[in-house]
C-alpha atoms as a PDB file:
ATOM      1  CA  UNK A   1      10.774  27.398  89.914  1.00  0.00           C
ATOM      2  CA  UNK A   2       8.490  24.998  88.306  1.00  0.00           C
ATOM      3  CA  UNK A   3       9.828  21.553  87.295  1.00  0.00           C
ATOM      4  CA  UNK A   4      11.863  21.061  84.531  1.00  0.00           C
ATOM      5  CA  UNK A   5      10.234  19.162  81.764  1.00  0.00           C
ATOM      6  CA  UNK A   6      12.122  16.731  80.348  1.00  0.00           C
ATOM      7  CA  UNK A   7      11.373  14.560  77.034  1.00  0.00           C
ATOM      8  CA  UNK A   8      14.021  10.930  77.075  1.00  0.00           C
ATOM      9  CA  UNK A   9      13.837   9.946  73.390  1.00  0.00           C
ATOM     10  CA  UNK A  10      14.276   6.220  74.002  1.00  0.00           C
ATOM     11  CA  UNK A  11      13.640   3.770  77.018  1.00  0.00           C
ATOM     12  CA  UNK A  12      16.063   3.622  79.331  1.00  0.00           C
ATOM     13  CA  UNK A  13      17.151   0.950  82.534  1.00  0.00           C
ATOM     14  CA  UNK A  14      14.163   1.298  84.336  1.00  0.00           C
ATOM     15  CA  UNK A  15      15.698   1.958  87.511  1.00  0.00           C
ATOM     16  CA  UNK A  16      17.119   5.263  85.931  1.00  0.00           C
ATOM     17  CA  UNK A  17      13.710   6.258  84.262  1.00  0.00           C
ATOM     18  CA  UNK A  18      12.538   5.717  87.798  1.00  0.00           C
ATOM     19  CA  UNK A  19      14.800   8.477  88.968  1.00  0.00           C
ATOM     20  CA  UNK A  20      13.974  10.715  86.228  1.00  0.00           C
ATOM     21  CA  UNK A  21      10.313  10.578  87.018  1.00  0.00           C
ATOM     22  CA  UNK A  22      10.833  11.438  90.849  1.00  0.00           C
ATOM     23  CA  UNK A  23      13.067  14.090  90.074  1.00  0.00           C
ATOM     24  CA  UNK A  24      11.476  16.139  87.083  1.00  0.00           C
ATOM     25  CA  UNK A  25       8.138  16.076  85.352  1.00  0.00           C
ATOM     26  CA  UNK A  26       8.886  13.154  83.123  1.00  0.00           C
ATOM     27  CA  UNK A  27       8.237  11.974  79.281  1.00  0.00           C
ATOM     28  CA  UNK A  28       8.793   8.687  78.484  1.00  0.00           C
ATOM     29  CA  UNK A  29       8.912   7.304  75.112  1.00  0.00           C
ATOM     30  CA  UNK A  30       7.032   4.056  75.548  1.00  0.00           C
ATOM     31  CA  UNK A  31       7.445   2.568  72.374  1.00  0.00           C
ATOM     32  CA  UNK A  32      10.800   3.523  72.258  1.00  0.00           C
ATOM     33  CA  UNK A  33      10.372   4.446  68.770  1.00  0.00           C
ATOM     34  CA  UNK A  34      12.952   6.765  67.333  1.00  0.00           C
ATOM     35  CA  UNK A  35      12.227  10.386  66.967  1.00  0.00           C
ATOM     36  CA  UNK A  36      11.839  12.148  63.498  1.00  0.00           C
ATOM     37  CA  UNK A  37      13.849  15.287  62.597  1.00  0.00           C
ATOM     38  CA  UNK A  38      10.710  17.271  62.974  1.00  0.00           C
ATOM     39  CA  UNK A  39       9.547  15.441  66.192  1.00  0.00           C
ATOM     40  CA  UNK A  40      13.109  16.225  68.092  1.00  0.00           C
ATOM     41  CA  UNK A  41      12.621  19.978  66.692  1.00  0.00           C
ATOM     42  CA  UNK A  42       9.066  19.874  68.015  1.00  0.00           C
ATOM     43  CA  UNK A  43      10.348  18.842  71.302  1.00  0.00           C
ATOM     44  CA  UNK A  44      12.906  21.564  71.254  1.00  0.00           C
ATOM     45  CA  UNK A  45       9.688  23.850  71.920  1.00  0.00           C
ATOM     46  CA  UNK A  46       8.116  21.613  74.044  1.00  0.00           C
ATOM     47  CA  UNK A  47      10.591  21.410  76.984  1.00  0.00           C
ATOM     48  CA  UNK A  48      13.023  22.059  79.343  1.00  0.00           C
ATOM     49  CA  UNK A  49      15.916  19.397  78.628  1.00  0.00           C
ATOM     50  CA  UNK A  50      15.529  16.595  76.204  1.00  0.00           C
ATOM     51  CA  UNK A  51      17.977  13.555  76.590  1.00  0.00           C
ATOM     52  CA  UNK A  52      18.895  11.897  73.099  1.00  0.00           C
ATOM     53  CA  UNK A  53      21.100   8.638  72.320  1.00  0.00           C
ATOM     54  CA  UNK A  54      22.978   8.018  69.504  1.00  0.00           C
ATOM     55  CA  UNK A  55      19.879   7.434  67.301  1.00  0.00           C
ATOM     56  CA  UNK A  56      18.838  10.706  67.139  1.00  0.00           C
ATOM     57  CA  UNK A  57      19.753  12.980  64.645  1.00  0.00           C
ATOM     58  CA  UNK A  58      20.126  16.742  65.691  1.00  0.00           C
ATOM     59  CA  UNK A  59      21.891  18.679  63.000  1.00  0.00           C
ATOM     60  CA  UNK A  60      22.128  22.270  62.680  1.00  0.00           C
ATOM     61  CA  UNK A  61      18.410  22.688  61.188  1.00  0.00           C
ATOM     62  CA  UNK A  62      16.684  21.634  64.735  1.00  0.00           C
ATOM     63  CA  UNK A  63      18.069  24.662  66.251  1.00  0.00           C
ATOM     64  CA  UNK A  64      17.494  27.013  63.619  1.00  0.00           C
ATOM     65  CA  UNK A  65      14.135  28.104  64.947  1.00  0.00           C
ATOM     66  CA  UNK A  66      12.254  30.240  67.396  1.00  0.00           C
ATOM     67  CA  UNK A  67      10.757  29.432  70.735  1.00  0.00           C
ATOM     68  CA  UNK A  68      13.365  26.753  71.459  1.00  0.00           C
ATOM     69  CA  UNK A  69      12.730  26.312  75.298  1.00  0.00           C
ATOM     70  CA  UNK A  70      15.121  23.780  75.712  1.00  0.00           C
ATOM     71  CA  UNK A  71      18.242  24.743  77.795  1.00  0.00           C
ATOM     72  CA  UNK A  72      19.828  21.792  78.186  1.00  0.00           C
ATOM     73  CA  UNK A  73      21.104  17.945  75.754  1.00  0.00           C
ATOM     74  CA  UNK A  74      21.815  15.300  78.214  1.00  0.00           C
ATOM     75  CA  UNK A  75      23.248  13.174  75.717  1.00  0.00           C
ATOM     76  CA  UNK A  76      22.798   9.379  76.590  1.00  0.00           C
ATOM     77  CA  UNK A  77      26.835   8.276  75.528  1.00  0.00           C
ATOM     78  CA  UNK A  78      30.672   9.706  75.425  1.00  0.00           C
ATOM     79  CA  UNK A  79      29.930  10.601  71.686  1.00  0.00           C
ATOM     80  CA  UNK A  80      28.172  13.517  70.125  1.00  0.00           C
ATOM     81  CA  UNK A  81      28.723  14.053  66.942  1.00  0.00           C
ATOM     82  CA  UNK A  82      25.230  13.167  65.982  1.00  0.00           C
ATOM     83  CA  UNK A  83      24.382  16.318  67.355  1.00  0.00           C
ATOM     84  CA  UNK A  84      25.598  20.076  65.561  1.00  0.00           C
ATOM     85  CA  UNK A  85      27.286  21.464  68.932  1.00  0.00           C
ATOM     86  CA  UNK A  86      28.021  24.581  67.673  1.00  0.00           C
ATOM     87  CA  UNK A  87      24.101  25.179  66.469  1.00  0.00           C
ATOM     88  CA  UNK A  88      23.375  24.272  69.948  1.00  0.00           C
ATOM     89  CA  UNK A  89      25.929  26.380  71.810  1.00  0.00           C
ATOM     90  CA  UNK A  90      24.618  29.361  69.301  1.00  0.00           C
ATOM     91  CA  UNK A  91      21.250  28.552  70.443  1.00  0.00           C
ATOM     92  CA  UNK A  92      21.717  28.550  74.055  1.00  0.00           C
ATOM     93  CA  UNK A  93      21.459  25.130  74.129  1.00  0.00           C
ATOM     94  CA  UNK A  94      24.137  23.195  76.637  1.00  0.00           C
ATOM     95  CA  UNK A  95      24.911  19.921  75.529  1.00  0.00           C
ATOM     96  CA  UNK A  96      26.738  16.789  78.246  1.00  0.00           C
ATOM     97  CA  UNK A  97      27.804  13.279  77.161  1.00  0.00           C
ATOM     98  CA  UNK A  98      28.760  10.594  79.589  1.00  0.00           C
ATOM     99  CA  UNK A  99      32.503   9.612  79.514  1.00  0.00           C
ATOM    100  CA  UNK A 100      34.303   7.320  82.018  1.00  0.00           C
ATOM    101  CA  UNK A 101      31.902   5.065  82.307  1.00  0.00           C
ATOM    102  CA  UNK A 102      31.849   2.359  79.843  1.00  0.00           C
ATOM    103  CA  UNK A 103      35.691   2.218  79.130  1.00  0.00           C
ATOM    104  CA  UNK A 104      35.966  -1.184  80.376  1.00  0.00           C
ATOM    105  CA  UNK A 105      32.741  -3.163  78.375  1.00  0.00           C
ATOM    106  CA  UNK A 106      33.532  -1.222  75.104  1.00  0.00           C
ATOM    107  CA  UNK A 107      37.386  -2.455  75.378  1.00  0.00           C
ATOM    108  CA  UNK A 108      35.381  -6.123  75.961  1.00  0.00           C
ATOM    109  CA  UNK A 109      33.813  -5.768  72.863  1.00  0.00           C
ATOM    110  CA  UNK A 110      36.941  -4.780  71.150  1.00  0.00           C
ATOM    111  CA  UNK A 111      38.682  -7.708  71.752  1.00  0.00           C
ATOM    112  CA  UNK A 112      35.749 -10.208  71.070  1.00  0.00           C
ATOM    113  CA  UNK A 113      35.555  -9.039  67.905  1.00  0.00           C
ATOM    114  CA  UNK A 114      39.840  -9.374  67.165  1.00  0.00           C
ATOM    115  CA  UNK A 115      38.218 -12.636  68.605  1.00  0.00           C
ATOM    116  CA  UNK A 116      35.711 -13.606  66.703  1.00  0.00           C
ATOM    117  CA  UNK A 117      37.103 -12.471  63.242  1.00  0.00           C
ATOM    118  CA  UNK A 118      40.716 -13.638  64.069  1.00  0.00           C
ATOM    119  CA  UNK A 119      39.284 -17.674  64.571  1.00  0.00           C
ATOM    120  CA  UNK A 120      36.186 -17.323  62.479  1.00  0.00           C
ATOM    121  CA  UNK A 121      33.724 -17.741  65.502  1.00  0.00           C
ATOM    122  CA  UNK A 122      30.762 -16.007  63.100  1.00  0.00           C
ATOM    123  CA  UNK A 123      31.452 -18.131  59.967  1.00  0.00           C
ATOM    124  CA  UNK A 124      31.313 -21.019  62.243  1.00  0.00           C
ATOM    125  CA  UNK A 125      27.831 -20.701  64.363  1.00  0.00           C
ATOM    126  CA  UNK A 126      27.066 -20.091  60.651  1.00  0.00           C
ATOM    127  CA  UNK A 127      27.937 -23.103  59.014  1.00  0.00           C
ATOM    128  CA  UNK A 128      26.740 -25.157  62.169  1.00  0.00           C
ATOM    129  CA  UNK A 129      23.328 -23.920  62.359  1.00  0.00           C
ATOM    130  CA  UNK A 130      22.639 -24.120  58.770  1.00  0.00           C
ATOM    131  CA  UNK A 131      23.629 -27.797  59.339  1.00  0.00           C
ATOM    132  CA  UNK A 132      26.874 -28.020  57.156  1.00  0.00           C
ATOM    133  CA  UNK A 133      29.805 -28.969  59.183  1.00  0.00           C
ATOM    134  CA  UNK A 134      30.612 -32.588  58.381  1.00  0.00           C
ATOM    135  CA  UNK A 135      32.486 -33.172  61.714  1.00  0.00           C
ATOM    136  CA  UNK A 136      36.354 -31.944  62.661  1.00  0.00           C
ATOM    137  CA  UNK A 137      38.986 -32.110  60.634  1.00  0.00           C
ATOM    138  CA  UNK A 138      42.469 -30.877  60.837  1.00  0.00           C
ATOM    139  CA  UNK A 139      42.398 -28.189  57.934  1.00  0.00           C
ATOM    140  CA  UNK A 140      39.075 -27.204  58.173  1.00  0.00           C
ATOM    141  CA  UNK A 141      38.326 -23.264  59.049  1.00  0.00           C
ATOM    142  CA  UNK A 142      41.621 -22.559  60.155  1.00  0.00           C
ATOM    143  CA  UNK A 143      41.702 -18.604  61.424  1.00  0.00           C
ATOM    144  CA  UNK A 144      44.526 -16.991  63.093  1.00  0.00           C
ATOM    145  CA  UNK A 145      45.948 -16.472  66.479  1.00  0.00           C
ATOM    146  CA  UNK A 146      45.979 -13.473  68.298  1.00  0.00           C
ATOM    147  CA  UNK A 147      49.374 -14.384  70.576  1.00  0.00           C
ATOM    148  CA  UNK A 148      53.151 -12.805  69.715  1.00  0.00           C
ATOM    149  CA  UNK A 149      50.505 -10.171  67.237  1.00  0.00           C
ATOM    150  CA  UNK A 150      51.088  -6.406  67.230  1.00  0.00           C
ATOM    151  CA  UNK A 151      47.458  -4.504  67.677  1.00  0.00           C
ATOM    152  CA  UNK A 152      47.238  -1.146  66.636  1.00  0.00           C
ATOM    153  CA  UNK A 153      45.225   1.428  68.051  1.00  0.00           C
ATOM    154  CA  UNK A 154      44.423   4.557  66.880  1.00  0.00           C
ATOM    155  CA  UNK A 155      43.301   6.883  69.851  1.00  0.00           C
ATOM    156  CA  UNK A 156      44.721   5.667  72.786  1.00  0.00           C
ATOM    157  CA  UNK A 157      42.355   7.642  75.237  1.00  0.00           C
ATOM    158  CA  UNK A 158      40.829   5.213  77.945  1.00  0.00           C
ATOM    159  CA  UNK A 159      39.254   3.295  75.422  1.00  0.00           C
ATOM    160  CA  UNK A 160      42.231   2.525  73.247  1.00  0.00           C
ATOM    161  CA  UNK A 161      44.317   1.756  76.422  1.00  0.00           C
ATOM    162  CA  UNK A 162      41.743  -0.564  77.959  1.00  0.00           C
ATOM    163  CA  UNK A 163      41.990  -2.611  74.650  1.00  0.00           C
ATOM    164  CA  UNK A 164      45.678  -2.342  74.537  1.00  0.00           C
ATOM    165  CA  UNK A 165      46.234  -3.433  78.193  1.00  0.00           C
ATOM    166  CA  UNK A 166      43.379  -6.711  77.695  1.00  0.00           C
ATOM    167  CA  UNK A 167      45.546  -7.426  74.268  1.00  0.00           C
ATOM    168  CA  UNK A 168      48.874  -7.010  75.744  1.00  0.00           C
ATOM    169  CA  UNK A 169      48.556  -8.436  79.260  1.00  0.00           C
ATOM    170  CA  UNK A 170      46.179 -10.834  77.617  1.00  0.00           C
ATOM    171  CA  UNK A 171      47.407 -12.462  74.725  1.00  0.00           C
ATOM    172  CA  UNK A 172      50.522 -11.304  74.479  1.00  0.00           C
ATOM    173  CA  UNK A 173      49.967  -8.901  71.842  1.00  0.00           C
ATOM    174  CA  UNK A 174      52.683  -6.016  70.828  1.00  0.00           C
ATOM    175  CA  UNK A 175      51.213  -2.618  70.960  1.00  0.00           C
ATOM    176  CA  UNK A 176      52.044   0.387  68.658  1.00  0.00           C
ATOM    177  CA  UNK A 177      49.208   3.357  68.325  1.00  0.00           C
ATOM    178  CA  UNK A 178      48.419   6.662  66.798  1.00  0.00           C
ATOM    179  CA  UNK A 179      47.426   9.703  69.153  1.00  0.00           C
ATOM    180  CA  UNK A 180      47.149  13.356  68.395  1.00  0.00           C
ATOM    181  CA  UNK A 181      49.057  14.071  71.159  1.00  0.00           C
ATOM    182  CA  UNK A 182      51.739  12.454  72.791  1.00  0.00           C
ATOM    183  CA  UNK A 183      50.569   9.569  75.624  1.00  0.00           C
ATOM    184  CA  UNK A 184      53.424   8.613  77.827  1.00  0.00           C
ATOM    185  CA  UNK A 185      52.547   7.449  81.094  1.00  0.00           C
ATOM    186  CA  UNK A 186      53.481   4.661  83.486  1.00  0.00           C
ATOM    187  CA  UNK A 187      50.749   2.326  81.734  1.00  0.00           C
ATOM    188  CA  UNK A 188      51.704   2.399  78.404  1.00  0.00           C
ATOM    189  CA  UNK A 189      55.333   2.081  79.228  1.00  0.00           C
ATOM    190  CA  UNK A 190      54.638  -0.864  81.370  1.00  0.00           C
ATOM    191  CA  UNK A 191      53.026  -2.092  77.829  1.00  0.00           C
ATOM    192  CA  UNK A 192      55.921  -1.014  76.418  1.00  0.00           C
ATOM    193  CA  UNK A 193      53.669  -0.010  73.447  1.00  0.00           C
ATOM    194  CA  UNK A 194      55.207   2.229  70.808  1.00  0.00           C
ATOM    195  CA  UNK A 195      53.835   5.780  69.930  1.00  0.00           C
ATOM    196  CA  UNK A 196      54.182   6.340  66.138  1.00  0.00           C
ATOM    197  CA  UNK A 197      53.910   9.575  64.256  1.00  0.00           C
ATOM    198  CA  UNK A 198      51.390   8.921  61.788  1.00  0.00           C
ATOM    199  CA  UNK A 199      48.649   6.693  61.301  1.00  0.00           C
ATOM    200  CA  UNK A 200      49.775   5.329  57.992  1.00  0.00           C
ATOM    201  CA  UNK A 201      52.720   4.103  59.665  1.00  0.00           C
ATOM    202  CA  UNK A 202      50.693   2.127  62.504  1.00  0.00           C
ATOM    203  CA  UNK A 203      48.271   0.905  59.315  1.00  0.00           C
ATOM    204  CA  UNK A 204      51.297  -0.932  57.943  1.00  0.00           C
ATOM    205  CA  UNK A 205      52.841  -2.267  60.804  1.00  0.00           C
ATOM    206  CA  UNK A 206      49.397  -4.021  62.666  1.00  0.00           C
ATOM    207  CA  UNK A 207      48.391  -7.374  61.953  1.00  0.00           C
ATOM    208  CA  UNK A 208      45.457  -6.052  63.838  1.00  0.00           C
ATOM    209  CA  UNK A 209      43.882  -2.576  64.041  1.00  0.00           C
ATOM    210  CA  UNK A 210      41.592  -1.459  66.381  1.00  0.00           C
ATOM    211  CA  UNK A 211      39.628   2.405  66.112  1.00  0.00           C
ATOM    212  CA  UNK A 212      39.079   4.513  69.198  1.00  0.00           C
ATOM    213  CA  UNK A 213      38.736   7.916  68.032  1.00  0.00           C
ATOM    214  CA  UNK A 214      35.730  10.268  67.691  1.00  0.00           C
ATOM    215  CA  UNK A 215      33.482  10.453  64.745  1.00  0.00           C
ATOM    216  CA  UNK A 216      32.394  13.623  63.100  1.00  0.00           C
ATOM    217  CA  UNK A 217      33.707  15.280  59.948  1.00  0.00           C
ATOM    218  CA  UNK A 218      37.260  16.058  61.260  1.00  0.00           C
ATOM    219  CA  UNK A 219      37.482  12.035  61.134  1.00  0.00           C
ATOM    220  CA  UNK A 220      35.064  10.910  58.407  1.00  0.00           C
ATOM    221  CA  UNK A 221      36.325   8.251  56.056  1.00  0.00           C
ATOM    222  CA  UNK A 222      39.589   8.709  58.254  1.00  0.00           C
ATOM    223  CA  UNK A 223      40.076   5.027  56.817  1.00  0.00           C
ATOM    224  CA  UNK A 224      40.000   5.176  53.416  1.00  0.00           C
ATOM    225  CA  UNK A 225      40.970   3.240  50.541  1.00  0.00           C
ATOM    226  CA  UNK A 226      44.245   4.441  50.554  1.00  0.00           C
ATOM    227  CA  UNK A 227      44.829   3.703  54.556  1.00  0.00           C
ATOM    228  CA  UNK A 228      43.331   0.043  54.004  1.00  0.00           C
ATOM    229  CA  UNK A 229      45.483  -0.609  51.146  1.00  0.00           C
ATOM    230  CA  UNK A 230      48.527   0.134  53.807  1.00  0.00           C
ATOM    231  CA  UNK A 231      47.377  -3.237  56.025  1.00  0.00           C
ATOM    232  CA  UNK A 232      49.367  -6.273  55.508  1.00  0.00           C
ATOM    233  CA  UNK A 233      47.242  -8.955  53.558  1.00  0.00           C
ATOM    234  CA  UNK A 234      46.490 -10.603  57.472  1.00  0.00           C
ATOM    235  CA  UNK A 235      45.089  -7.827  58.543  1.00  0.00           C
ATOM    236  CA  UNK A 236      42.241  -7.206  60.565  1.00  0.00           C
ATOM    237  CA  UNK A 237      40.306  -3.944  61.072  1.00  0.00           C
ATOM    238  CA  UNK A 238      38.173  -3.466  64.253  1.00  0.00           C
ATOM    239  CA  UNK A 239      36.121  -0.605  64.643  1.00  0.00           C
ATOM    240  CA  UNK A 240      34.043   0.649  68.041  1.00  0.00           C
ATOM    241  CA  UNK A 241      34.673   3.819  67.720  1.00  0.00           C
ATOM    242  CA  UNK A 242      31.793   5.537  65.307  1.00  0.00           C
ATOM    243  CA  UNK A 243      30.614   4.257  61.746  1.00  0.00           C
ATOM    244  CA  UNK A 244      31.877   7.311  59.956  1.00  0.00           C
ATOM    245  CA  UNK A 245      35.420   6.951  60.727  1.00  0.00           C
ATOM    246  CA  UNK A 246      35.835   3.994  58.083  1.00  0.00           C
ATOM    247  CA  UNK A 247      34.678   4.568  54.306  1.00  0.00           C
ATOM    248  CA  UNK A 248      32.426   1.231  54.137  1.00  0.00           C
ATOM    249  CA  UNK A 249      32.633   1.112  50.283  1.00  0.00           C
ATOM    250  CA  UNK A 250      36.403   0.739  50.579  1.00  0.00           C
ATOM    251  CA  UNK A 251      35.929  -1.374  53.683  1.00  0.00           C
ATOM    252  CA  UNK A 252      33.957  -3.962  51.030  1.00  0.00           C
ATOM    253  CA  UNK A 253      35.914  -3.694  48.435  1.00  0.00           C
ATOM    254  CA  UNK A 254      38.932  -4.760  50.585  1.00  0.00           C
ATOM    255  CA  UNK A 255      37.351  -7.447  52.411  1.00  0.00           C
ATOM    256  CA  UNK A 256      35.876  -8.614  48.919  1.00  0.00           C
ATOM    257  CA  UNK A 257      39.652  -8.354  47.412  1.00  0.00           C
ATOM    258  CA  UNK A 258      40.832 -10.314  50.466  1.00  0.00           C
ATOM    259  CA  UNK A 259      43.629  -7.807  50.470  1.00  0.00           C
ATOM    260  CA  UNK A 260      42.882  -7.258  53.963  1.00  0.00           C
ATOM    261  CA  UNK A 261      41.610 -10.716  56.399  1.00  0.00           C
ATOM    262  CA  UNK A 262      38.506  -9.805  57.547  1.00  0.00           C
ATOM    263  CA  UNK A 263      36.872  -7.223  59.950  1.00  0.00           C
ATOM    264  CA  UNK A 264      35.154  -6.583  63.184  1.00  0.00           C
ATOM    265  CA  UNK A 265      32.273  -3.920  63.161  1.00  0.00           C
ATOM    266  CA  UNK A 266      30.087  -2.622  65.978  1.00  0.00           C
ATOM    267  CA  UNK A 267      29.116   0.531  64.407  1.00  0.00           C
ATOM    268  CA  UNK A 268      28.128   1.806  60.814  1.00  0.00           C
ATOM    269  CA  UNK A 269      27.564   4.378  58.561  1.00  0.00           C
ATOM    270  CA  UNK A 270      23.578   5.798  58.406  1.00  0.00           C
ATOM    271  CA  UNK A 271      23.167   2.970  61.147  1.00  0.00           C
ATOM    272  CA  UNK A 272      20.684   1.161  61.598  1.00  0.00           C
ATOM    273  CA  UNK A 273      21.082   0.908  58.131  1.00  0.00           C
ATOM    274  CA  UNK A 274      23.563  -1.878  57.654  1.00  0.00           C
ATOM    275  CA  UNK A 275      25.281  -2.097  53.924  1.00  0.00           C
ATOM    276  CA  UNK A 276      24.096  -5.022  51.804  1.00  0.00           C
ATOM    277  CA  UNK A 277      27.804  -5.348  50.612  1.00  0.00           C
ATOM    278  CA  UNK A 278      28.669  -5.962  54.558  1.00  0.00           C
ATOM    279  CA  UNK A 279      25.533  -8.363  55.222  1.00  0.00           C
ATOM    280  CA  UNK A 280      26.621 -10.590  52.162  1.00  0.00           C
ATOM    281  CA  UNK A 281      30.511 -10.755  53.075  1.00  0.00           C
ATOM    282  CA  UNK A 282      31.470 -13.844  55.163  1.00  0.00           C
ATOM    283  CA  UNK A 283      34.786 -12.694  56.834  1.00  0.00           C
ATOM    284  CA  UNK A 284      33.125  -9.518  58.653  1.00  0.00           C
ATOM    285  CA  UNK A 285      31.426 -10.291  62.396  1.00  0.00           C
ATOM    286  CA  UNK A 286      29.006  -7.598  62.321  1.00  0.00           C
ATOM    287  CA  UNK A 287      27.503  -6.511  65.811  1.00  0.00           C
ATOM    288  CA  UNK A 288      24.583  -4.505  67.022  1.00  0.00           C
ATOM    289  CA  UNK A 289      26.347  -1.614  68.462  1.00  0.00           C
ATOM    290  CA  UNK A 290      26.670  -3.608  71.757  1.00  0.00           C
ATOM    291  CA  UNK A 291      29.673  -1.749  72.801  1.00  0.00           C
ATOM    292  CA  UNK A 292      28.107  -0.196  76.162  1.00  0.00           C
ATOM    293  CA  UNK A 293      25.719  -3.006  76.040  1.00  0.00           C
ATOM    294  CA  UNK A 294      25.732  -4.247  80.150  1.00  0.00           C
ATOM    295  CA  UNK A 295      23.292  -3.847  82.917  1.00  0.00           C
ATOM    296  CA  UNK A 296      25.890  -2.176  84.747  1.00  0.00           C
ATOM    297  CA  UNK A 297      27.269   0.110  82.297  1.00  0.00           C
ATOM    298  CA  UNK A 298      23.634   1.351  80.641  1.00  0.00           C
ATOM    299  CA  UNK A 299      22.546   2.454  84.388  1.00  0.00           C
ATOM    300  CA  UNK A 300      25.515   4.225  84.788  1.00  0.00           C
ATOM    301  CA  UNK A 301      25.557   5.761  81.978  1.00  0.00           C
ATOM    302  CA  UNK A 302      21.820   6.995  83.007  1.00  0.00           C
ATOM    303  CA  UNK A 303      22.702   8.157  86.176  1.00  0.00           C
ATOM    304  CA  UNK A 304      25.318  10.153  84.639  1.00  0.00           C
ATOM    305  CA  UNK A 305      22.540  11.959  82.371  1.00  0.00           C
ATOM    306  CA  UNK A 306      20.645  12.228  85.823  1.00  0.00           C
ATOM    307  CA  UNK A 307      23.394  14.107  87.618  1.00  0.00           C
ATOM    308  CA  UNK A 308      24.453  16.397  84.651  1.00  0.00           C
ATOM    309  CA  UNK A 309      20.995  17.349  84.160  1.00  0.00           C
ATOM    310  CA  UNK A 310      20.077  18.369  88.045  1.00  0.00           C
ATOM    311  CA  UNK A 311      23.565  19.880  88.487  1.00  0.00           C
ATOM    312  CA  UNK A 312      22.205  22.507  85.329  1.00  0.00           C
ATOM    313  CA  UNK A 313      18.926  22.708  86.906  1.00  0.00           C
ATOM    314  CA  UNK A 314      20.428  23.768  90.080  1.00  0.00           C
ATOM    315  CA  UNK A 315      22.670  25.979  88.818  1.00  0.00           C
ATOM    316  CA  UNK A 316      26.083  24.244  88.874  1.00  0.00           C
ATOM    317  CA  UNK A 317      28.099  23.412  85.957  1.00  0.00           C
ATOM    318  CA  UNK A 318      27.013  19.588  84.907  1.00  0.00           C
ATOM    319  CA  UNK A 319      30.411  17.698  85.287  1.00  0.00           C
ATOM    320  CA  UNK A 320      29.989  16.035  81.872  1.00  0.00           C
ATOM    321  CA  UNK A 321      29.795  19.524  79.846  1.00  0.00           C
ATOM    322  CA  UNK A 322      30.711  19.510  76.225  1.00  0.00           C
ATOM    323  CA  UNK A 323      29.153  22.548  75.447  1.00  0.00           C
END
């Protein structure tokens, strides 16, 4: 068999594009420019296995075509609801995502944002580098502390519970969560964190609320209006999870209102594309969707791609298979 053509959509850790070179007959997209709708349809065509990231876009249109040769997404990241799964499947096209790996530096960024909102660490750097703090004084920018707190999470998959256990074990923080299933194991009880039915219920009873569940239109706008208006006037809302799970026009209109404290976003709506009503806001720390963002994590999650996609060339089931 002749080798697999591959097409990587972005630049990768070097050491894994390395590995994807030796292995298969390798394209590389050296400006690391992002793909068009018709380009990633084009490359459909074009090859074997094409391995997208979060920034492209592969809805249900891509694989409405003819001639796709592709047999195989090895989807850079656990989530894949930027591309139509079932228009792959239908196509013939398998599609892997890379869980396990970056539980632990996406739980990190959880709690630097509870952080960083919580004491104002972004409206500070702020004020100091456009040279207006006047020196310390005992009322000025007070914030609030995370210690004796409850967090709420809603998903507590590994994500959720690696942000519950750094919050509890900690800071002291009180857990409660909302899962679609029930989660009672020995870590959660050693949390003692609470299980509660509904998510409203967990909305009311957070001073802080943290999202780790998938994106997609089963969750879109899961947070809405009606959900935010349910947080205590302390509040704060964290979200790692994916952009679509909060409605950002209510999101501004309750950080605006001040009915809710302030939030902590790492991912957005139509990202890159960043809301002027979040940009212009002062108690929202807004982050570059840095939630996988180490060394370590970024080649693992490579190497992951790397062994789902030669497991399917070699005619094994990739361990990562979502469809």
């Amino acid at each position: 068999m002749a080798t697999p053509r591959i097409l990587v959509t972005r630049r990768w850790p070097q050491e894994v594009e390395r590995v994807l070179a030796a292995r298969f007959d390798a394209t590389l997209n050296e400006s690391d420019r992002p793909l068009t709708e018709a380009e990633l349809a084009a490359a459909l065509k074009d090859f074997d296995a094409v391995l997208p990231t979060v920034s492209d876009q592969l809805p249900a249109a891509v694989f409405d075509q003819k001639g796709i040769r592709t047999k195989i997404l090895g989807n850079f990241g656990v989530g894949f609801n930027h591309i139509d799964v079932s228009a792959a499947r239908a196509a013939g096209v398998a599609v892997t995502n890379t869980p396990g790996v970056l539980t632990d530096c996406t739980a990190d960024i959880a709690l630097t944002l509870m952080l960083m909102v919580a004491r104002r660490a972004g409206e500070g750097e702020r004020q100091l580098r456009a040279g207006e703090w006047q020196g310390w004084r005992p009322t000025h920018m007070l914030g609030s502390a995370l210690g004796g707190k409850t967090l709420g999470i809603i998903g507590m998959g590994r994500i959720g519970k690696a942000t519950a256990r750094r919050a509890h074990f900690g800071f002291g923080m009180a857990i409660v969560f909302y899962n679609r299933s029930t989660v009672d194991d020995e870590e959660t009880r050693a949390m003692k964190a609470r299980q509660l039915t509904l998510i409203d219920e967990v909305m009311g009873a957070s001073d802080f609320i943290s999202l780790h569940c998938p994106g997609g239109a089963e969750n879109r706008h899961l947070i809405d209006a009606q959900r935010l208006g349910l947080m205590k006037p302390g509040g704060f809302l964290i979200n790692t999870a994916r952009g679509d799970v909060v409605d950002t026009e209510a999101l501004v209109e309750a950080l605006r209102s001040r009915s809710i404290a302030g939030a902590g976003l790492d991912v957005y709506e139509g990202e890159p594309s960043i809301p002027a009503g979040l940009t212009d806001i002062e108690n929202v720390v807004l982050l570059p969707h840095l939630g996988s963002a180490t060394a370590e994590t970024r080649r693992a999650m490579g190497m992951k791609v790397v062994d789902n996609v030669t497991a399917f060339f070699d005619g094994r089931d990739p361990p990562d298979r979502v469809a």
